[in-house]
Protein backbone atom coordinates (compact mmCIF):
# COMPACT_ATOMS: atom_id res chain seq x y z
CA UNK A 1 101.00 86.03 109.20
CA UNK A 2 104.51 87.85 108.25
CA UNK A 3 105.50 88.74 105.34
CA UNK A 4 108.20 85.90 103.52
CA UNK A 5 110.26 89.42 102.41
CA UNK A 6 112.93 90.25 105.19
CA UNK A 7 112.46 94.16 104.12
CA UNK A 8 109.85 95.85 102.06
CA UNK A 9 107.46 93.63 100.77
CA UNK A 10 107.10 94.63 96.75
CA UNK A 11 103.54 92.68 96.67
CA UNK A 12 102.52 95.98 99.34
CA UNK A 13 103.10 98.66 96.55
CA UNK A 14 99.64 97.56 94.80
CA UNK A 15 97.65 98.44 97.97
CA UNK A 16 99.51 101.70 98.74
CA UNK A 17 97.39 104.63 99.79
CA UNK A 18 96.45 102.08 102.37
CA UNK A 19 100.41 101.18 103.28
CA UNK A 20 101.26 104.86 102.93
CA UNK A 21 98.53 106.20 105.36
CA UNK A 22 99.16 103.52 107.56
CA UNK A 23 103.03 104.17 107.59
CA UNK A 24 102.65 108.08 108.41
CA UNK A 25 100.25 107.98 111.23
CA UNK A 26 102.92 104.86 113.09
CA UNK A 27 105.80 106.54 112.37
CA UNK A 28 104.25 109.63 113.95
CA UNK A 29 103.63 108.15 116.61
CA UNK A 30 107.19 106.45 117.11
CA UNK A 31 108.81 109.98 116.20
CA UNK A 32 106.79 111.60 119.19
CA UNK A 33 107.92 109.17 122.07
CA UNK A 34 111.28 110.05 120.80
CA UNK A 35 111.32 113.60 120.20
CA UNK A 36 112.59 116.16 122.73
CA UNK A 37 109.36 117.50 124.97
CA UNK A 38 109.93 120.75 123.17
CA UNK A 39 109.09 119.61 119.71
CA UNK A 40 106.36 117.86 118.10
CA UNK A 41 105.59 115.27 115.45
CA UNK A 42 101.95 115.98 113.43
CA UNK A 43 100.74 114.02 110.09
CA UNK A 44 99.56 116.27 107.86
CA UNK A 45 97.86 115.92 104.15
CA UNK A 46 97.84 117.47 100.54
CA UNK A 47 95.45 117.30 97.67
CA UNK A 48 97.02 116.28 94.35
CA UNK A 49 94.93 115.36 91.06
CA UNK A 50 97.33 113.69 88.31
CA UNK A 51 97.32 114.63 85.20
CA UNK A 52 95.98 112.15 82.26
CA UNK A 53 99.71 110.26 81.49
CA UNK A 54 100.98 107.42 82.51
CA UNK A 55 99.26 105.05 84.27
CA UNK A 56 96.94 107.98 85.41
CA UNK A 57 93.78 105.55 85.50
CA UNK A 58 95.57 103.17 87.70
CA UNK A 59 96.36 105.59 90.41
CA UNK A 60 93.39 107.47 90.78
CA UNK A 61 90.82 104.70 90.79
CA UNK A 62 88.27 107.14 88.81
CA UNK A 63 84.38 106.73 88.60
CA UNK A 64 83.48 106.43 84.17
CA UNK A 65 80.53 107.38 83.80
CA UNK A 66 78.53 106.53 79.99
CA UNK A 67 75.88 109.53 79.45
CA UNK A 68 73.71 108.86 76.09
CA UNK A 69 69.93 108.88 75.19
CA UNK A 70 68.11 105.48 76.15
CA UNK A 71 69.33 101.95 75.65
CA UNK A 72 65.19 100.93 75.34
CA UNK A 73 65.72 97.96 72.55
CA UNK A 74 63.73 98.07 69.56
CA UNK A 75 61.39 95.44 68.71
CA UNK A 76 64.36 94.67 66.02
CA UNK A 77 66.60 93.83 69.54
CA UNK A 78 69.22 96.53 68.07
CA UNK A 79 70.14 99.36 70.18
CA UNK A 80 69.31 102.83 68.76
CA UNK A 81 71.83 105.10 70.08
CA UNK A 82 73.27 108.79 69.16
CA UNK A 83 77.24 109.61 68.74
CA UNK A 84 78.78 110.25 69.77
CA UNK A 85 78.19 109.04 73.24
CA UNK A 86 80.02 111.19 76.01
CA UNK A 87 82.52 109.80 78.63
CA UNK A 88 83.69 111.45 81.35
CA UNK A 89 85.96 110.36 83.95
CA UNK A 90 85.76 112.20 87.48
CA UNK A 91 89.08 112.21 88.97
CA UNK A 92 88.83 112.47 92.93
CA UNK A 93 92.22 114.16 93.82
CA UNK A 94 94.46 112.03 96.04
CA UNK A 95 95.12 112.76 99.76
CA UNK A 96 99.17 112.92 100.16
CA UNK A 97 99.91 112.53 103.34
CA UNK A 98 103.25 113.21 104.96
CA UNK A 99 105.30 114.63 108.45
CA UNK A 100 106.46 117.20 109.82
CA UNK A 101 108.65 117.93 112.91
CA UNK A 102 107.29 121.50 114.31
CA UNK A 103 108.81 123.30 117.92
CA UNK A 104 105.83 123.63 119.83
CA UNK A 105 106.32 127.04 121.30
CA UNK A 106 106.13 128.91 117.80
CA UNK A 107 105.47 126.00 115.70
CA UNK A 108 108.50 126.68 113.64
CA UNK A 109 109.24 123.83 110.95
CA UNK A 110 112.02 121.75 111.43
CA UNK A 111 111.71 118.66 109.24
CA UNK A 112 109.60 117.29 107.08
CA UNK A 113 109.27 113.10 106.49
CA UNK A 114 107.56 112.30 103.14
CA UNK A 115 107.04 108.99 102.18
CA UNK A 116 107.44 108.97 98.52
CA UNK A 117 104.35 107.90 95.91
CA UNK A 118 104.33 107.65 92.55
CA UNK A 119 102.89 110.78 91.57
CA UNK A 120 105.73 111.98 93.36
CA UNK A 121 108.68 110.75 90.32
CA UNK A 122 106.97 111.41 87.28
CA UNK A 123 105.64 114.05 85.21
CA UNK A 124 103.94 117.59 86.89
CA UNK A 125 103.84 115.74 90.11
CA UNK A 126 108.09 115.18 89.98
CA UNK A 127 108.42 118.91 88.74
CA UNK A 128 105.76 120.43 91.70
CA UNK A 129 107.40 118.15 94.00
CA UNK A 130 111.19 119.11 93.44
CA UNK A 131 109.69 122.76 93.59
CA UNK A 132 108.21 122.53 96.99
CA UNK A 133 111.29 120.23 98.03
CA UNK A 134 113.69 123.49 96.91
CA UNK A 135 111.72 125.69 98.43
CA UNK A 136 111.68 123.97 101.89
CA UNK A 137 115.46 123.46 101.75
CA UNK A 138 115.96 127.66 100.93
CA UNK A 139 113.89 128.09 104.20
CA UNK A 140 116.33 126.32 106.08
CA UNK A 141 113.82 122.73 106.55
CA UNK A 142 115.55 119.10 107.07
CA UNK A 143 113.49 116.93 104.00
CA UNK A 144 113.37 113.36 104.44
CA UNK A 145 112.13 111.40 101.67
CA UNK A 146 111.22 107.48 102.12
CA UNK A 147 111.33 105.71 98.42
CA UNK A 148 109.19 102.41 98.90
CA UNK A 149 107.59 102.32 95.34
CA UNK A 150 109.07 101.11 92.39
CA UNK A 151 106.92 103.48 89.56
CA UNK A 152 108.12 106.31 88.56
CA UNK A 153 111.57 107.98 87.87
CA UNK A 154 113.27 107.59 91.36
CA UNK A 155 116.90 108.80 89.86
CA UNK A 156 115.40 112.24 88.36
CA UNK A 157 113.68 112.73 92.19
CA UNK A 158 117.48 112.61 93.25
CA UNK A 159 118.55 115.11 91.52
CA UNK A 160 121.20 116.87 90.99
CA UNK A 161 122.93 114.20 92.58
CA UNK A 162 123.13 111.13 90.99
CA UNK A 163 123.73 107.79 92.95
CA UNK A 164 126.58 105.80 92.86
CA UNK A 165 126.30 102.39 91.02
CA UNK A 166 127.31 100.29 93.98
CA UNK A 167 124.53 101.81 95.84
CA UNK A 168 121.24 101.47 93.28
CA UNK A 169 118.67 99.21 95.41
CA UNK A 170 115.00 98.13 94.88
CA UNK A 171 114.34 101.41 97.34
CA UNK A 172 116.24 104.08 99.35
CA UNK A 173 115.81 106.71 101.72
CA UNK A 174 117.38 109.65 101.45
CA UNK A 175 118.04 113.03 104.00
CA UNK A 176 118.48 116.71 102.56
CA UNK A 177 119.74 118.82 104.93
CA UNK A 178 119.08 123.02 104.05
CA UNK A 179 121.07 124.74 101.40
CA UNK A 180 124.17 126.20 102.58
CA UNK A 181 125.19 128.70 100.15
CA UNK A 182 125.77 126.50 96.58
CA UNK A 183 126.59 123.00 99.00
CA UNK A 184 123.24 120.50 99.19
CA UNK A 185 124.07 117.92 101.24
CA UNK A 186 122.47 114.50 101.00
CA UNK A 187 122.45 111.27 102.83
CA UNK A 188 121.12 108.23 101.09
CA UNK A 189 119.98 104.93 102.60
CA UNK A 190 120.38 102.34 100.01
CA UNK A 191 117.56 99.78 100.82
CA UNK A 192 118.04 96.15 98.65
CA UNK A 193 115.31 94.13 98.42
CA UNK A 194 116.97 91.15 100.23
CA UNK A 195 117.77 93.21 103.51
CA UNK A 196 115.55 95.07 106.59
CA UNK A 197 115.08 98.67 106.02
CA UNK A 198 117.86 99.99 107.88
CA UNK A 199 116.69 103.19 110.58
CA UNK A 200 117.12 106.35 109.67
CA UNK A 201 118.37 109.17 111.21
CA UNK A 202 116.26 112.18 111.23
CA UNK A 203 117.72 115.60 111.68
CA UNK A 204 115.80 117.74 113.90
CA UNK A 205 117.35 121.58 114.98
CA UNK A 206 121.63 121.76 114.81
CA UNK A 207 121.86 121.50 118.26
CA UNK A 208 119.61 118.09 118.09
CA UNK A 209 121.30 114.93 118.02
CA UNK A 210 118.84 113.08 115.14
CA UNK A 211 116.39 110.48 116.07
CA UNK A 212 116.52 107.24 114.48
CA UNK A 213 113.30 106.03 113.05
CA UNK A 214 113.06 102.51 112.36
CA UNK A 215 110.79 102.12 109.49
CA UNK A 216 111.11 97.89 109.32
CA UNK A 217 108.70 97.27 112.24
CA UNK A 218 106.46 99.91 110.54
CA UNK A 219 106.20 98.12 107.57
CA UNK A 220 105.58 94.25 109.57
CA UNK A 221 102.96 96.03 111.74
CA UNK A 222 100.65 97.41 108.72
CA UNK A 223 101.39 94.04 106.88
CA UNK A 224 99.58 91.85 110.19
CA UNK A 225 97.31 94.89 110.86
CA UNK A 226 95.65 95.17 107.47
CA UNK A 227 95.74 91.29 107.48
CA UNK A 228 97.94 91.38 103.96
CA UNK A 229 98.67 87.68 104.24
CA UNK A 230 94.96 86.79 103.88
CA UNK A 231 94.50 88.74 100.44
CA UNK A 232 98.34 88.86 98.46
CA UNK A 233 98.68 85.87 96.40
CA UNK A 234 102.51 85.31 95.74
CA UNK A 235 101.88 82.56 93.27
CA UNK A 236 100.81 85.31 90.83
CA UNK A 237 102.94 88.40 89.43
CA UNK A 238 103.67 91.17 91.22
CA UNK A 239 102.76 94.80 90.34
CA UNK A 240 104.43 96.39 89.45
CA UNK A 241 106.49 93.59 87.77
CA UNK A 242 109.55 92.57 89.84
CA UNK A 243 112.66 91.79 86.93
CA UNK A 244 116.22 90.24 86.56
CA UNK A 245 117.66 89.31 89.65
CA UNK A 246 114.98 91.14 92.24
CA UNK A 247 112.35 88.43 90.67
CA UNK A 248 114.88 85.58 91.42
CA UNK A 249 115.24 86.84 95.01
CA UNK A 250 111.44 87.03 95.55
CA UNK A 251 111.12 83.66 94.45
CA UNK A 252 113.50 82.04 96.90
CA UNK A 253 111.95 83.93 99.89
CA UNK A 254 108.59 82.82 98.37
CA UNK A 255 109.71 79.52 98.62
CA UNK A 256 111.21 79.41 101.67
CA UNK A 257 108.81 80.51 103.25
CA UNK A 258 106.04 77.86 101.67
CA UNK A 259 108.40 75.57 103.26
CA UNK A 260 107.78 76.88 106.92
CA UNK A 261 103.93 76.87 106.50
């Protein structure tokens, strides 16, 4: 079963450490029968832990544990308990996973891919991440970052450039080539909700032409390989909410495609 959405499907964004770690090890994969035989694509991860703001709870799936004396009932069939009762939530940190383009005699880093999450665009995670992101660019790295979520503060991730109004979309991709001197040079793939992902070029060393990756038959393959079709119910809402005209849009592709069943 497809997806009815000719791009990215929005209904995917609920499941998406699944779709994200499913994304990064294909388009590893496709990067390294395209790559030059002197360079090398590898996945690697990171350990994050959110901090307790918004929407925290939802992201981190934590474990609440209740610790208090015994609930034995009383012959009165009232519970007897001390306060206050404690509750402590264990937050597991969260495995970021993301790409990077290495030359295999040295391993010097060339590029690196990251497909964007949440924690990525808001809060600590935005600041750490436009920290590491500066710091990679300094050190002369290619950063490629793939926007396919709709939480979080996409516009403040794109700073200090700000993005036309002709070109806002549903989700982007966007290419940051290293500093050179006060210049930071960006390309952005604008990526509406009623289109295929368009492929993106990814820079590799100066004297590299780029490699395109072509992130649409990424996103089909992990929607029929994690059998999406059986489990997303597009008669309910989707989360996050879609809005305005991106909610009409998903409505007529809903449609039309309950029309080809």
């Amino acid at each position: 079963m497809k997806s009815p959405f000719p791009g990215m499907d929005p209904y995917l964004e609920k499941h998406w450490p699944d779709v994200h770690g499913s994304v990064v090890a294909m388009a590893r994969g496709a990067l390294n029968e395209m790559l030059p035989e002197d360079l090398i694509a590898r996945s690697e991860e990171r350990l994050e832990i959110e901090s307790p703001d918004w929407e925290t709870l939802h992201v981190i799936r934590p474990d609440v544990r209740v610790y208090g004396p015994s609930t034995d009932l009383p012959s009165s069939g009232q519970a007897v308990l001390d306060v206050p009762i404690e509750l402590i939530v264990d937050a597991a940190p969260i495995k970021q996973r993301f790409i990077r383009i290495l030359q295999a005699d040295d391993e010097r880093l060339l590029t690196v891919i990251e497909l964007i999450s949440p924690s990525n665009k808001r809060g600590q995670g935005l600041e750490k991440y436009l920290q590491n992101r500066s710091e990679l660019l300094e050190a002369g790295v290619n950063v490629v970052e793939v926007d396919l979520v709709r939480r979080g503060n996409w516009s403040a991730l794109l700073r200090p450039h700000v993005c036309p109004l002709d070109a806002i979309t549903t989700y982007r991709t966007t290419v940051r080539y290293p500093h050179d001197g006060s210049r930071q040079r960006v390309s952005l793939y604008p990526m509406p909700l009623d289109r295929p992902l368009p492929p993106v070029a990814i820079p590799l060393r100066p004297s590299d032409a780029p490699v395109n990756l072509d992130l649409q038959p990424l996103i089909e393959s992990v929607y029929v390989s994690g059998r999406y079709g059986r489990t997303i119910d597009y008669s309910r809402p989707c989360d996050p909410p879609l809005i305005d005209e991106e909610l009409r849009m998903a409505d007529t592709f809903i449609k039309s495609d309950r029309k080809r069943e």
